[in-house]
N, C-alpha and C. Protein backbone atom coordinates (compact mmCIF):
# COMPACT_ATOMS: atom_id res chain seq x y z
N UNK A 1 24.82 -9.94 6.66
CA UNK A 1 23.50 -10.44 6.33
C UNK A 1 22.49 -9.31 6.58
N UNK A 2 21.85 -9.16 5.62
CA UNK A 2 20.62 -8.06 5.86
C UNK A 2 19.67 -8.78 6.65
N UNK A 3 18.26 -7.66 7.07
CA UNK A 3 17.16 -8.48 8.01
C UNK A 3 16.39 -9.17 7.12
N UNK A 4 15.97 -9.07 5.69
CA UNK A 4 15.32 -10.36 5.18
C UNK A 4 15.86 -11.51 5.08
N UNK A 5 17.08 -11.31 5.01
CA UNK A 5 17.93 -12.86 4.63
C UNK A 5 17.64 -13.58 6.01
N UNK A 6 18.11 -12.90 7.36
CA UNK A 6 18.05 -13.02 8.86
C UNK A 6 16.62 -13.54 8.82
N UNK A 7 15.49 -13.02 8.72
CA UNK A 7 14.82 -13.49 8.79
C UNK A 7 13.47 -14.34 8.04
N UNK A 8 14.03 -14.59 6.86
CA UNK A 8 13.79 -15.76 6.07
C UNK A 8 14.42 -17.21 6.06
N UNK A 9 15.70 -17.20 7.29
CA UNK A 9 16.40 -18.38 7.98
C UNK A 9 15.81 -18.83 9.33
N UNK A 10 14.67 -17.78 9.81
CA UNK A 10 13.89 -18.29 11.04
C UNK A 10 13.03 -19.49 10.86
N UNK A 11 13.10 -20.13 11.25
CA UNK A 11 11.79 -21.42 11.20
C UNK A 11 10.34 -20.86 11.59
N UNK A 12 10.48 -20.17 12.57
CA UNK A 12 8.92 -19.90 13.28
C UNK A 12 8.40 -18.76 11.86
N UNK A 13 9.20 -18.15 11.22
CA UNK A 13 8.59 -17.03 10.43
C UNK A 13 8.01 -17.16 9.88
N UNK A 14 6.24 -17.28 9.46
CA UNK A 14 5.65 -17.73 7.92
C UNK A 14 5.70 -16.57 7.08
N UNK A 15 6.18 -15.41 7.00
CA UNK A 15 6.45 -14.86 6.15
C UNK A 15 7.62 -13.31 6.31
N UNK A 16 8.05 -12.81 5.43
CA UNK A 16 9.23 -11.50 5.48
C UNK A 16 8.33 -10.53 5.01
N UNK A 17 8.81 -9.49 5.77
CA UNK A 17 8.32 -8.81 5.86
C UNK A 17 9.40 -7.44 5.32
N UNK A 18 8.76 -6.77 4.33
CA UNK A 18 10.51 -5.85 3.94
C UNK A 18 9.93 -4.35 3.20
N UNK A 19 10.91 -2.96 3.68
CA UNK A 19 10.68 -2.51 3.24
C UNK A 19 11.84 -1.92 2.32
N UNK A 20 12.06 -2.27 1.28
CA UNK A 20 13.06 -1.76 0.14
C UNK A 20 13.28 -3.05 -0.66
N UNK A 21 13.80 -3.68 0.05
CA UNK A 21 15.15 -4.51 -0.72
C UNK A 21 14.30 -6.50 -0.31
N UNK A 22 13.88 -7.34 -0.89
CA UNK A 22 13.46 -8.39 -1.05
C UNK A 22 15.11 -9.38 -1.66
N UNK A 23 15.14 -10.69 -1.29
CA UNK A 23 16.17 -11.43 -1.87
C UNK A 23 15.22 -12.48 -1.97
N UNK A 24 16.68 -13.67 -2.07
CA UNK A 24 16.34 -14.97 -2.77
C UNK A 24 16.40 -15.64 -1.67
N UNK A 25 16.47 -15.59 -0.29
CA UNK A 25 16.40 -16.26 0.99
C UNK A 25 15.15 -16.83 1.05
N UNK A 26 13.82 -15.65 1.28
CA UNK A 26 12.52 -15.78 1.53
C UNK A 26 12.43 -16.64 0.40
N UNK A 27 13.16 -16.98 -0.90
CA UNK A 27 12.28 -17.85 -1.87
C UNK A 27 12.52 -19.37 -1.52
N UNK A 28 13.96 -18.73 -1.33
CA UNK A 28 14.47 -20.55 -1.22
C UNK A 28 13.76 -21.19 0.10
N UNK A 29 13.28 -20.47 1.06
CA UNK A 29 12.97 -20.53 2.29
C UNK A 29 11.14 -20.76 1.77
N UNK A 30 10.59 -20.92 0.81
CA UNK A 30 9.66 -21.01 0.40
C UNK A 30 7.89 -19.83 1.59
N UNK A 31 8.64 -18.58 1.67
CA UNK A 31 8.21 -17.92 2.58
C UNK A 31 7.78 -16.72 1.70
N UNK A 32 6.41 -16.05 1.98
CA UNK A 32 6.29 -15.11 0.90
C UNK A 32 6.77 -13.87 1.51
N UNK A 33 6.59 -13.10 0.62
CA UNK A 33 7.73 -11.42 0.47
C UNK A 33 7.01 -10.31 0.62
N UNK A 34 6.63 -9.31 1.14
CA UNK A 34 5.60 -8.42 1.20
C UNK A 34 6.22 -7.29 1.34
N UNK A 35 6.46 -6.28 0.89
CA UNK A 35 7.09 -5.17 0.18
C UNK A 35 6.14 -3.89 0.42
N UNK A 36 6.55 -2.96 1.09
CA UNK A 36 5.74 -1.31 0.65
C UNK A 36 6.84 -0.15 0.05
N UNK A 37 6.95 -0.16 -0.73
CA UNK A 37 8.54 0.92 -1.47
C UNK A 37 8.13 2.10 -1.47
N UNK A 38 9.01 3.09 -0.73
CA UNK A 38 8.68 4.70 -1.00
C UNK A 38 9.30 5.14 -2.45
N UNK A 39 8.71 5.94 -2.91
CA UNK A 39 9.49 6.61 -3.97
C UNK A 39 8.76 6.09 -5.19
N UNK A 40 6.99 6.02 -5.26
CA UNK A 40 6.67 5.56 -6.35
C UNK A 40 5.96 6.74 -7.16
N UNK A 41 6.22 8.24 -6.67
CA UNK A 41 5.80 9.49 -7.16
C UNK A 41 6.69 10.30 -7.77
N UNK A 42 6.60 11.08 -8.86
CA UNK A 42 7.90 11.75 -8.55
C UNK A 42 8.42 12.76 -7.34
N UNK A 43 7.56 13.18 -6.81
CA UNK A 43 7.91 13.65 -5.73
C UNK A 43 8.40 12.61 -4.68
N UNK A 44 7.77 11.66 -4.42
CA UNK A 44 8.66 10.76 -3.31
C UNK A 44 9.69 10.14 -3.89
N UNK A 45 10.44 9.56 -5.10
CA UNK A 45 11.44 9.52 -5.32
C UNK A 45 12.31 10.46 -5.31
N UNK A 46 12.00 11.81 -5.44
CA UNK A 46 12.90 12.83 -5.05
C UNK A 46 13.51 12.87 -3.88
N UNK A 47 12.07 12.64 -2.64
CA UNK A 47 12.69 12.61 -1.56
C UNK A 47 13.47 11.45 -0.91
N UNK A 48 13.34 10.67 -1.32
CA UNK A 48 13.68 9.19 -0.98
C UNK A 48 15.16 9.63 -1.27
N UNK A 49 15.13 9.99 -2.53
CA UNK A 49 16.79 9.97 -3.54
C UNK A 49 17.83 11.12 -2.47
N UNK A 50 16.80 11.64 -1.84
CA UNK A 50 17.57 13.18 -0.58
C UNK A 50 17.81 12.90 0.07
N UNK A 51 16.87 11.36 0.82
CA UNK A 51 17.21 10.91 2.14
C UNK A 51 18.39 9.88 2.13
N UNK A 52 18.13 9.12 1.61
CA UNK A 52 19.06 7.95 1.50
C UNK A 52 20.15 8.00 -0.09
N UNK A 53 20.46 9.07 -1.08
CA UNK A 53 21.06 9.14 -1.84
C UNK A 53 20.94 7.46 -2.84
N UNK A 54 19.88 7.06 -2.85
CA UNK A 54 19.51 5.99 -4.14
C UNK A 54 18.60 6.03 -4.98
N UNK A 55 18.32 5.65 -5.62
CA UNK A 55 17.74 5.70 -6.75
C UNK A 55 16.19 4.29 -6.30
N UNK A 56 15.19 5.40 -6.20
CA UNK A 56 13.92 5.08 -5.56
C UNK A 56 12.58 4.96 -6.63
N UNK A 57 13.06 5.30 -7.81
CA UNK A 57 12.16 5.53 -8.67
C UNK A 57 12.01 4.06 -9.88
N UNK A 58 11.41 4.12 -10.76
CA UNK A 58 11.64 3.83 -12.02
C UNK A 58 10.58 2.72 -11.20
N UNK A 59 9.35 3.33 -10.72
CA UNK A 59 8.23 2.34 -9.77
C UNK A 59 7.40 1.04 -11.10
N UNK A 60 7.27 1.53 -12.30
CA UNK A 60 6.94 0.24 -13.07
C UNK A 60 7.75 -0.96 -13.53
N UNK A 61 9.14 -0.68 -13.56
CA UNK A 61 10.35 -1.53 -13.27
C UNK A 61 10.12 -2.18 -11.87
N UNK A 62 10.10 -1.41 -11.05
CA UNK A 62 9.89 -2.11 -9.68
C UNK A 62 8.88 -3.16 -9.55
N UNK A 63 7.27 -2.92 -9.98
CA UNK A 63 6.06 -3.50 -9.71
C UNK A 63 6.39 -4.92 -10.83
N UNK A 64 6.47 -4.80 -11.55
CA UNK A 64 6.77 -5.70 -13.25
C UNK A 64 7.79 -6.82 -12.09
N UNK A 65 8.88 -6.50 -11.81
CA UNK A 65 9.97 -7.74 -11.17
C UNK A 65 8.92 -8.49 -9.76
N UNK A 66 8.46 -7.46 -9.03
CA UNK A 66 7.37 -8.11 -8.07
C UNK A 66 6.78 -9.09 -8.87
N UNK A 67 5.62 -8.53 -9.44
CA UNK A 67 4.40 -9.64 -9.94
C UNK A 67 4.98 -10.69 -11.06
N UNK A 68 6.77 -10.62 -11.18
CA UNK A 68 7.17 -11.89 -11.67
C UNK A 68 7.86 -13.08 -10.72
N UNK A 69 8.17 -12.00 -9.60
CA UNK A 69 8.31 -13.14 -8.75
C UNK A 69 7.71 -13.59 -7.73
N UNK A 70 6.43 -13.07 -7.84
CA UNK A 70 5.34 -13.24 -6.47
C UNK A 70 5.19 -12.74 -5.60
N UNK A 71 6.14 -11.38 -5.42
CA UNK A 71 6.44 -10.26 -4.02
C UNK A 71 5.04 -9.88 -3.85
N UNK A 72 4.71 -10.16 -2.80
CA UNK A 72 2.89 -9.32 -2.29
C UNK A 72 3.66 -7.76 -2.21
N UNK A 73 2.82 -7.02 -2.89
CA UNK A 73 3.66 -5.40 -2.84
C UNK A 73 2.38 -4.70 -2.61
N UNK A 74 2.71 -4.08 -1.71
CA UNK A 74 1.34 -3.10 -0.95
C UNK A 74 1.85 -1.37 -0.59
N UNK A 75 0.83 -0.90 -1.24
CA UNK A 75 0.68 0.66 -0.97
C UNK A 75 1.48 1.45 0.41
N UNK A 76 0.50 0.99 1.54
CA UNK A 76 0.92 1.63 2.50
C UNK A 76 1.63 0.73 3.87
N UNK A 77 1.80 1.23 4.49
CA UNK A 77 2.35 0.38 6.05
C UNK A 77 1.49 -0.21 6.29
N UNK A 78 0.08 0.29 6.34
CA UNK A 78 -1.05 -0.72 7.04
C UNK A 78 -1.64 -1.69 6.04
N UNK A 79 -1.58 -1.42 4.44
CA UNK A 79 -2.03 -2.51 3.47
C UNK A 79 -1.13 -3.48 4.66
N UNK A 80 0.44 -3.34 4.29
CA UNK A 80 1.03 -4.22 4.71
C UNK A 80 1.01 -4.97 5.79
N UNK A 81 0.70 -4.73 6.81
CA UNK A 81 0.45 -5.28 7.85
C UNK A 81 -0.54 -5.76 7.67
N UNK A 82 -1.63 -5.35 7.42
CA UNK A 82 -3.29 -6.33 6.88
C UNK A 82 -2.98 -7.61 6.55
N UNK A 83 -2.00 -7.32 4.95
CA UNK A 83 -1.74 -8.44 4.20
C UNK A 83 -0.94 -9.65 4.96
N UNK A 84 0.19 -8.98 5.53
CA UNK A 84 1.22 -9.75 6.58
C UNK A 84 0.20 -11.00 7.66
N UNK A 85 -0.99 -10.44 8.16
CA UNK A 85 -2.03 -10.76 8.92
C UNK A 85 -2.75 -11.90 8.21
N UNK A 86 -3.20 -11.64 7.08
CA UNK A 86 -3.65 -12.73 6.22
C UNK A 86 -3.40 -13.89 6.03
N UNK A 87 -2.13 -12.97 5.83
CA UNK A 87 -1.39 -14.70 5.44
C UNK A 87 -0.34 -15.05 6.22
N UNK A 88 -0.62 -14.83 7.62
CA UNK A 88 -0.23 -15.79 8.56
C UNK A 88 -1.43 -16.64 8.99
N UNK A 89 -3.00 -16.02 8.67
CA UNK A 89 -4.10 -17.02 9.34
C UNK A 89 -4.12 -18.18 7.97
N UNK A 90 -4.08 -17.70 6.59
CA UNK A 90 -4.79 -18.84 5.76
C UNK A 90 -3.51 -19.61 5.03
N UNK A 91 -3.83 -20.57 4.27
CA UNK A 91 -2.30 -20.78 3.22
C UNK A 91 -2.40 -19.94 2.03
N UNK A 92 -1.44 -19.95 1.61
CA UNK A 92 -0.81 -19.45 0.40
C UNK A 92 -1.43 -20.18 -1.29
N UNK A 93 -1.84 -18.78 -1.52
CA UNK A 93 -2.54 -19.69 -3.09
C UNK A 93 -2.11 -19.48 -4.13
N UNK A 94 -1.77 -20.42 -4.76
CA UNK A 94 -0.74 -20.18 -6.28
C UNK A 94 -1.34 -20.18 -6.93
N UNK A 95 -2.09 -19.24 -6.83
CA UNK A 95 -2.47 -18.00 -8.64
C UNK A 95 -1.83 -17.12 -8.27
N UNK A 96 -2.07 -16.25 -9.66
CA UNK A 96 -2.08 -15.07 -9.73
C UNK A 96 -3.41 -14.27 -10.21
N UNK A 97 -4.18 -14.83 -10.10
CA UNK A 97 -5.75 -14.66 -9.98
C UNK A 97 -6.20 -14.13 -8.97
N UNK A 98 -7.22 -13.11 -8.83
CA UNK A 98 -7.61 -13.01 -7.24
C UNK A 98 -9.43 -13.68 -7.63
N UNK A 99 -9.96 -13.64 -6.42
CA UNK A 99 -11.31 -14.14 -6.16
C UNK A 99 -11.92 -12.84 -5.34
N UNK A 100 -13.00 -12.78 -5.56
CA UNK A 100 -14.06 -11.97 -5.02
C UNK A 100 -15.24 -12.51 -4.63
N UNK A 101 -15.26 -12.32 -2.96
CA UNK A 101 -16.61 -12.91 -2.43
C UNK A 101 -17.26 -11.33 -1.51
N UNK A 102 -19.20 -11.48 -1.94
CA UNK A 102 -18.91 -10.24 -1.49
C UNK A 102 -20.64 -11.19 -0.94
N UNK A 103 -21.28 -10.26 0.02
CA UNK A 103 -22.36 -10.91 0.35
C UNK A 103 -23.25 -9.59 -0.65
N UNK A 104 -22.88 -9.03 -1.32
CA UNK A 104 -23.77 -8.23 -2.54
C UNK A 104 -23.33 -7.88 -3.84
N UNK A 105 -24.30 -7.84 -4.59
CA UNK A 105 -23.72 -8.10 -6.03
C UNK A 105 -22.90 -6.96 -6.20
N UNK A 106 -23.69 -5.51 -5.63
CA UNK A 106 -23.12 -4.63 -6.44
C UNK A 106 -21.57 -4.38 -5.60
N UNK A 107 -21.17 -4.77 -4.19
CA UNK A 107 -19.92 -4.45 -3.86
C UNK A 107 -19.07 -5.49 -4.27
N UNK A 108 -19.52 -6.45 -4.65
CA UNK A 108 -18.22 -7.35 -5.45
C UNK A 108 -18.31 -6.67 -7.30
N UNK A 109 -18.87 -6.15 -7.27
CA UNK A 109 -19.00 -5.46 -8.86
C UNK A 109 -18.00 -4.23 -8.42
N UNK A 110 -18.41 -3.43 -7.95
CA UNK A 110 -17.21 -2.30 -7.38
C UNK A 110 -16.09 -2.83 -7.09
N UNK A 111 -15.99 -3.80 -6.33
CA UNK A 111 -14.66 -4.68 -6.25
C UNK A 111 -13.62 -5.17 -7.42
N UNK A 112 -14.65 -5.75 -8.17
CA UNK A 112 -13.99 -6.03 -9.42
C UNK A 112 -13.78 -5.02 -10.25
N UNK A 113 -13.95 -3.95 -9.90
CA UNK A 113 -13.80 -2.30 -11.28
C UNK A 113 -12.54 -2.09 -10.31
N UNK A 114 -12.10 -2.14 -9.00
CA UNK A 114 -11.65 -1.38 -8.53
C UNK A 114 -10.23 -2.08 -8.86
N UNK A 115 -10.02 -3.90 -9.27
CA UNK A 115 -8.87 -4.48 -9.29
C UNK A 115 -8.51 -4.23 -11.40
């Protein structure tokens, strides 16, 4: 058993937390998936492919299977942990829409250029 499967069978867990490899545990386990993948440059798939001898690349294949199956997929270690943080305080919202609340026009305008 890998550690997402392990720990998408925890009860206390509200969510997995993973870096590479996501399954069908966290789904059936109705628990969301949060993902940071190295190797979305060609240079970091190079290195990725040096370190661990796999195949790290082909990052729009990667992102495309996420946002079909709902994987929260984040940039860096700390997106991830942010996000991980989130959504252990609020519930889970089924869109795929985001919302923008900003207390000024023009940083929810930057906000929205920036998504």
């Amino acid at each position: 058993m890998v550690v997402p499967e392990h720990v998408a069978q925890q009860a206390p867990t509200p969510f997995v937390l993973a870096v590479g490899r996501a399954d069908d545990g966290a789904a059936a386990a109705r628990k969301p998936v949060c993902i940071v993948k190295s190797g979305r440059s060609e240079a970091g798939a190079r290195a990725a492919a040096s370190h661990t001898a796999s195949l790290a690349g082909a990052w729009p294949a990667f992102e495309a299977i996420c946002r079909r199956w709902g994987v929260y997929l984040f940039e860096t270690i700390y997106d991830l942990l942010q996000g991980a943080q989130l959504l252990q305080r609020g519930k889970r919202v089924e869109s795929r829409g985001v919302a923008v609340t900003s207390g000024s026009g023009g940083a929810g305008a930057l906000l929205a250029d920036a998504l």
